[in-house]
N, C-alpha and C. Protein backbone atom coordinates (compact mmCIF):
# COMPACT_ATOMS: atom_id res chain seq x y z
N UNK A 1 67.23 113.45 49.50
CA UNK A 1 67.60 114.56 48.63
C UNK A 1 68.34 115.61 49.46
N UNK A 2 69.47 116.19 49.01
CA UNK A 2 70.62 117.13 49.47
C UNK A 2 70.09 118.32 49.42
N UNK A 3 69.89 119.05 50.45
CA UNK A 3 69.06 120.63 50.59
C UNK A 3 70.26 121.49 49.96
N UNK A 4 69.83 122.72 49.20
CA UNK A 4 70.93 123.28 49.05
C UNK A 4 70.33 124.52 49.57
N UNK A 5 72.14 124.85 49.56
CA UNK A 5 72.25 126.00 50.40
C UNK A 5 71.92 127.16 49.90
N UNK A 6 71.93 128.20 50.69
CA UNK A 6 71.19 129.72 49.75
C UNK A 6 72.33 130.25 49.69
N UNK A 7 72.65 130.75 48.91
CA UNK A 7 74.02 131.86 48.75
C UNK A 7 73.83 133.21 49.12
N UNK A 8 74.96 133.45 50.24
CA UNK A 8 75.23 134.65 51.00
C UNK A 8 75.74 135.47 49.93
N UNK A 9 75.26 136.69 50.40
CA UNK A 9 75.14 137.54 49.26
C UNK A 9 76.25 138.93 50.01
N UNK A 10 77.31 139.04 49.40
CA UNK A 10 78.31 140.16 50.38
C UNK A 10 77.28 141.42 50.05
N UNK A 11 77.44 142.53 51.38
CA UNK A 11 77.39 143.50 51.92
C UNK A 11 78.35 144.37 52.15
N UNK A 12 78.25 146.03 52.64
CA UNK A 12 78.73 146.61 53.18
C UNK A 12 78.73 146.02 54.92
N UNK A 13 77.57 145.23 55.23
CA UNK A 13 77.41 145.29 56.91
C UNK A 13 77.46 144.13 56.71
N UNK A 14 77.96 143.07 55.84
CA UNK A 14 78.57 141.64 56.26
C UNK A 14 79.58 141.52 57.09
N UNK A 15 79.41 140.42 57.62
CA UNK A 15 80.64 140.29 58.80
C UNK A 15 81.48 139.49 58.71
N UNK A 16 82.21 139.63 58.16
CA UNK A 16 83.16 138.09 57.70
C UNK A 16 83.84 137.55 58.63
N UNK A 17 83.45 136.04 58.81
CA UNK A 17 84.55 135.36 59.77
C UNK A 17 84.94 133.93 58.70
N UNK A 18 85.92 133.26 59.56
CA UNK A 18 86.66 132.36 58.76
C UNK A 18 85.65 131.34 59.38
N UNK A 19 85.30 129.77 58.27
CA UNK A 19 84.13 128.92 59.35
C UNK A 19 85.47 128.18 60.16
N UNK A 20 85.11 127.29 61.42
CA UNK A 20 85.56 126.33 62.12
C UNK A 20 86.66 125.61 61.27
N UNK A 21 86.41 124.79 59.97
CA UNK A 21 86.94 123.88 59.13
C UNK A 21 88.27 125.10 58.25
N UNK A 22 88.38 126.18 58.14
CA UNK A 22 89.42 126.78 57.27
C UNK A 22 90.54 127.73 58.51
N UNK A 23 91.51 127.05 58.40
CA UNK A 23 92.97 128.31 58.94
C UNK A 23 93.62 128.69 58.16
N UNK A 24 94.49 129.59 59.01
CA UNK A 24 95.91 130.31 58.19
C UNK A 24 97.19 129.89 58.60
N UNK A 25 97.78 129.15 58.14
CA UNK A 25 99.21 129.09 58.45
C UNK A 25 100.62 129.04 57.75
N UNK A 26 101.09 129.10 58.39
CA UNK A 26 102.72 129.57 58.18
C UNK A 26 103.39 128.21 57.16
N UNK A 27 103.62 128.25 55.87
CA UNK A 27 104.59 127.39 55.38
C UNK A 27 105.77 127.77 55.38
N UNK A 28 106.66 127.08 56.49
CA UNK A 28 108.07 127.61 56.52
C UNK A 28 109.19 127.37 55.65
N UNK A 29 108.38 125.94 54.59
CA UNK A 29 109.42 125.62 53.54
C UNK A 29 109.28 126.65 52.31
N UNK A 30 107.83 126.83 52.17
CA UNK A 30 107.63 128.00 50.92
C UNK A 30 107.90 129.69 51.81
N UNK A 31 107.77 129.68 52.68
CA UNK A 31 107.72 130.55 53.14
C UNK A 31 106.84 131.62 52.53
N UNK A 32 105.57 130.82 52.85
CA UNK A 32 104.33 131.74 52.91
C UNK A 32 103.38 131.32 53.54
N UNK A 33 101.89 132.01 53.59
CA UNK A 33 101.07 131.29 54.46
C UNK A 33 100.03 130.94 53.54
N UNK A 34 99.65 129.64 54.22
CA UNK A 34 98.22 129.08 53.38
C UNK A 34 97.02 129.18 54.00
N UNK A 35 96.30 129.37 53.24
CA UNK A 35 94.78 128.86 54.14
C UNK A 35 94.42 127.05 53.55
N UNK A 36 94.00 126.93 55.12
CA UNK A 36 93.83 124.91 54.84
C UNK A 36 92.19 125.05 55.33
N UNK A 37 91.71 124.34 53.93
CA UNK A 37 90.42 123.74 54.12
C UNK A 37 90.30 122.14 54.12
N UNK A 38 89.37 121.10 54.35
CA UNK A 38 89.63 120.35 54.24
C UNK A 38 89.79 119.81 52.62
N UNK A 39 91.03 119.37 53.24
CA UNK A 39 91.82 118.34 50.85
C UNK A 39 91.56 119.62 50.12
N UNK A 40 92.07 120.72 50.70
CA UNK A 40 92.24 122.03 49.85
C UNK A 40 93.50 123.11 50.43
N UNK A 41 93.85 123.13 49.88
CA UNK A 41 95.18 124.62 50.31
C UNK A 41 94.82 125.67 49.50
N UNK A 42 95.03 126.95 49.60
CA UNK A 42 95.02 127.99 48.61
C UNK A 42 96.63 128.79 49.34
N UNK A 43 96.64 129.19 48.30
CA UNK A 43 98.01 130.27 48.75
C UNK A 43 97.53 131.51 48.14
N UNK A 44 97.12 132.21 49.36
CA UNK A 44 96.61 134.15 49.28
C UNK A 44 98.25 134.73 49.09
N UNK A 45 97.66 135.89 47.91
CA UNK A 45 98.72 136.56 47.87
C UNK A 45 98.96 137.76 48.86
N UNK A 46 99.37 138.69 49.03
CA UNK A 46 99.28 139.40 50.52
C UNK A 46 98.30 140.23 50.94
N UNK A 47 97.75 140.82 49.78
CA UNK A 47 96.24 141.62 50.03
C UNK A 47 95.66 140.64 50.19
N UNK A 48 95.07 139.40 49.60
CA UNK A 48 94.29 138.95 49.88
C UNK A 48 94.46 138.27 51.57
N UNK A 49 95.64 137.75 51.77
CA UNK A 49 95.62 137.66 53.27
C UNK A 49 95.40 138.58 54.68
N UNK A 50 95.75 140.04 54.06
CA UNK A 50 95.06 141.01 54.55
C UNK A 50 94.29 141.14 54.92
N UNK A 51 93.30 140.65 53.99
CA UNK A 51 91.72 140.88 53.94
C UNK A 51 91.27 139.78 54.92
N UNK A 52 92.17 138.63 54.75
CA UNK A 52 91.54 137.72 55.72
C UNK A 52 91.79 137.93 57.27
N UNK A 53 92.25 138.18 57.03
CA UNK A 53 93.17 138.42 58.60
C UNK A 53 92.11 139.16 59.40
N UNK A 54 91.52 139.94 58.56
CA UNK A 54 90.58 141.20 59.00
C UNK A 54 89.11 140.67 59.35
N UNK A 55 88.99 138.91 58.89
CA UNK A 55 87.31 138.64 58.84
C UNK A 55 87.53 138.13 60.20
N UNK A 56 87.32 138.99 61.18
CA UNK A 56 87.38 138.61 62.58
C UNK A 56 85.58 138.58 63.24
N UNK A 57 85.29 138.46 62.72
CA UNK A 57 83.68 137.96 63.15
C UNK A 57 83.06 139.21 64.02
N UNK A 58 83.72 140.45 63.92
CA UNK A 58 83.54 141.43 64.86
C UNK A 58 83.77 142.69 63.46
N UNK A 59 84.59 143.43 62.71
CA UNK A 59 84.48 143.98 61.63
C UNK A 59 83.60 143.75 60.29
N UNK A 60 82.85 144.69 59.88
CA UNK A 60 82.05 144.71 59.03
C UNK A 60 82.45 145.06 57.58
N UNK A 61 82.07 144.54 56.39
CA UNK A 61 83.06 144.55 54.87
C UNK A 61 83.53 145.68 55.06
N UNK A 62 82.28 146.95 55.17
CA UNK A 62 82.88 148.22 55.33
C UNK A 62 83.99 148.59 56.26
N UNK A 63 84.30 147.88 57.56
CA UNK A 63 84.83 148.41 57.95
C UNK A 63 86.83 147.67 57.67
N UNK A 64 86.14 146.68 57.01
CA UNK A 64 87.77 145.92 56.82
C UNK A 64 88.30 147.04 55.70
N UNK A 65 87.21 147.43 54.69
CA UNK A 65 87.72 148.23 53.35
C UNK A 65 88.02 149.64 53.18
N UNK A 66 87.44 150.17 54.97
CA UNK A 66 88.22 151.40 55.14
C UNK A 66 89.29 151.42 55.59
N UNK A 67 89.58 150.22 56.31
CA UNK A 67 90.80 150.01 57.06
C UNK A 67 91.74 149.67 55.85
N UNK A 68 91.94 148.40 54.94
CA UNK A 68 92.92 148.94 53.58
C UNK A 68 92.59 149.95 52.91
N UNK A 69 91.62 150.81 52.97
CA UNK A 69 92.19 151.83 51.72
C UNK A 69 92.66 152.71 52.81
N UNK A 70 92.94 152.99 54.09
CA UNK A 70 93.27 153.64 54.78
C UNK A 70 95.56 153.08 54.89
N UNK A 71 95.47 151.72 55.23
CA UNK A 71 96.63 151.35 55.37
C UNK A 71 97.14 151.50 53.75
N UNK A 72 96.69 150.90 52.56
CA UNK A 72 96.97 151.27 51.30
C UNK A 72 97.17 152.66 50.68
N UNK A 73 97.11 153.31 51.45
CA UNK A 73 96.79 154.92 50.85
C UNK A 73 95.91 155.10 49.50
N UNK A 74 94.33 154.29 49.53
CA UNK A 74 93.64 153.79 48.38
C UNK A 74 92.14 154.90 48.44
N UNK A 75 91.58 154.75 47.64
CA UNK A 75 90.17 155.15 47.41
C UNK A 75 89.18 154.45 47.86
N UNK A 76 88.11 154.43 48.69
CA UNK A 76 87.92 153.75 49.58
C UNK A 76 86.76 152.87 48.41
N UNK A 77 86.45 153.48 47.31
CA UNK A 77 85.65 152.73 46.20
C UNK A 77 86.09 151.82 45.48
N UNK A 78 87.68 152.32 45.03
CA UNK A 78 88.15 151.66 44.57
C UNK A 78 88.78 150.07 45.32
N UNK A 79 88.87 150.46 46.37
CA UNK A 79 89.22 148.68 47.42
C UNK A 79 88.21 148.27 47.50
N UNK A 80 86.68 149.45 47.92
CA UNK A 80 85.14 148.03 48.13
C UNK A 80 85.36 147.09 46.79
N UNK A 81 85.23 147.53 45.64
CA UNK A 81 84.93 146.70 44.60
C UNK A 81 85.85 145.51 44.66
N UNK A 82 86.82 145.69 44.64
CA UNK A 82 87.70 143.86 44.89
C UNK A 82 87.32 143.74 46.37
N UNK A 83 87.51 144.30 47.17
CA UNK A 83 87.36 143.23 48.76
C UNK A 83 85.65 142.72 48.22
N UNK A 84 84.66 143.42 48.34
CA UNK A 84 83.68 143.05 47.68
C UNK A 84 83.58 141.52 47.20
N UNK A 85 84.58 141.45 45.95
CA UNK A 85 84.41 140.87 44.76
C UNK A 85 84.97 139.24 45.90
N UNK A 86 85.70 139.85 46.47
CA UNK A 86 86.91 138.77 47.23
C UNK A 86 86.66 138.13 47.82
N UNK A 87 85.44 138.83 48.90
CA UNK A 87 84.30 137.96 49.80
C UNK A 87 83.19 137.50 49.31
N UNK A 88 83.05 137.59 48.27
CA UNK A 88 81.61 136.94 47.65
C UNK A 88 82.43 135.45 47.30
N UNK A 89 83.41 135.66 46.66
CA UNK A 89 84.05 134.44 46.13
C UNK A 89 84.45 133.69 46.56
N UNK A 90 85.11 133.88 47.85
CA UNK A 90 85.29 133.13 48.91
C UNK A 90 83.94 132.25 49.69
N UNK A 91 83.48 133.30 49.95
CA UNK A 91 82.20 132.70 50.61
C UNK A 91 81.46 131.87 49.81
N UNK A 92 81.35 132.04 48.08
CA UNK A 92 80.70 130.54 47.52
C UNK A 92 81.78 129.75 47.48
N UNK A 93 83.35 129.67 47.92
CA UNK A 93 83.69 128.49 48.12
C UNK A 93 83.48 127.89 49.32
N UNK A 94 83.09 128.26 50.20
CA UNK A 94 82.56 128.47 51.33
C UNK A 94 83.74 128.81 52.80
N UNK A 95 84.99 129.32 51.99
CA UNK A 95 85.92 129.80 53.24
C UNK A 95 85.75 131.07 53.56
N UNK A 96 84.56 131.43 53.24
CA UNK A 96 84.72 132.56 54.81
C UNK A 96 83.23 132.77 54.21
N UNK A 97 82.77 132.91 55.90
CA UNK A 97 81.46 133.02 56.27
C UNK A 97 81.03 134.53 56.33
N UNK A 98 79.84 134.90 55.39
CA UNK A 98 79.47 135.93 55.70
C UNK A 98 78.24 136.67 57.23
């Protein structure tokens, strides 16, 4: 029988990193970048690659979401709620580790 997993639950003091199995790279024919999981591509639109860029295993949700509403010229409530929303969703697909 297959154990299942517990679902990470996003935070302000989550730490997002990308796991081992997901990158970012450069499509030079579309000219954009993908994230590659395995037998999966997604194509982030630019905030959302933002955001990834930022899950450096060393910054905390809070601190990625002061940093865009700071570069965005945003409300710092108004960015938690989607980065928030962005890393929970990610993380039950399981590309990025909380």
């Amino acid at each position: 029988m297959m154990a299942l997993r517990e679902r990470a639950v996003v935070s302000l003091r989550s730490i997002p990193s990308l796991p081992k199995h997901v990158r970012i790279q450069y499509d030079s024919v579309r000219q954009a970048f993908a994230v590659l999981s395995p037998e999966k591509i997604f194509w982030p639109n630019d905030v959302s690659l933002d955001i990834l860029h930022r899950c450096d295993g060393r910054s905390t949700a809070g601190d990625i979401i002061a940093g865009l509403a700071a570069d965005y010229e945003a409300e710092q409530e108004a960015v938690a709620t989607d980065v928030l929303a962005f890393l929970q969703e990610w993380s039950d697909k399981l590309l990025v580790r909380l």
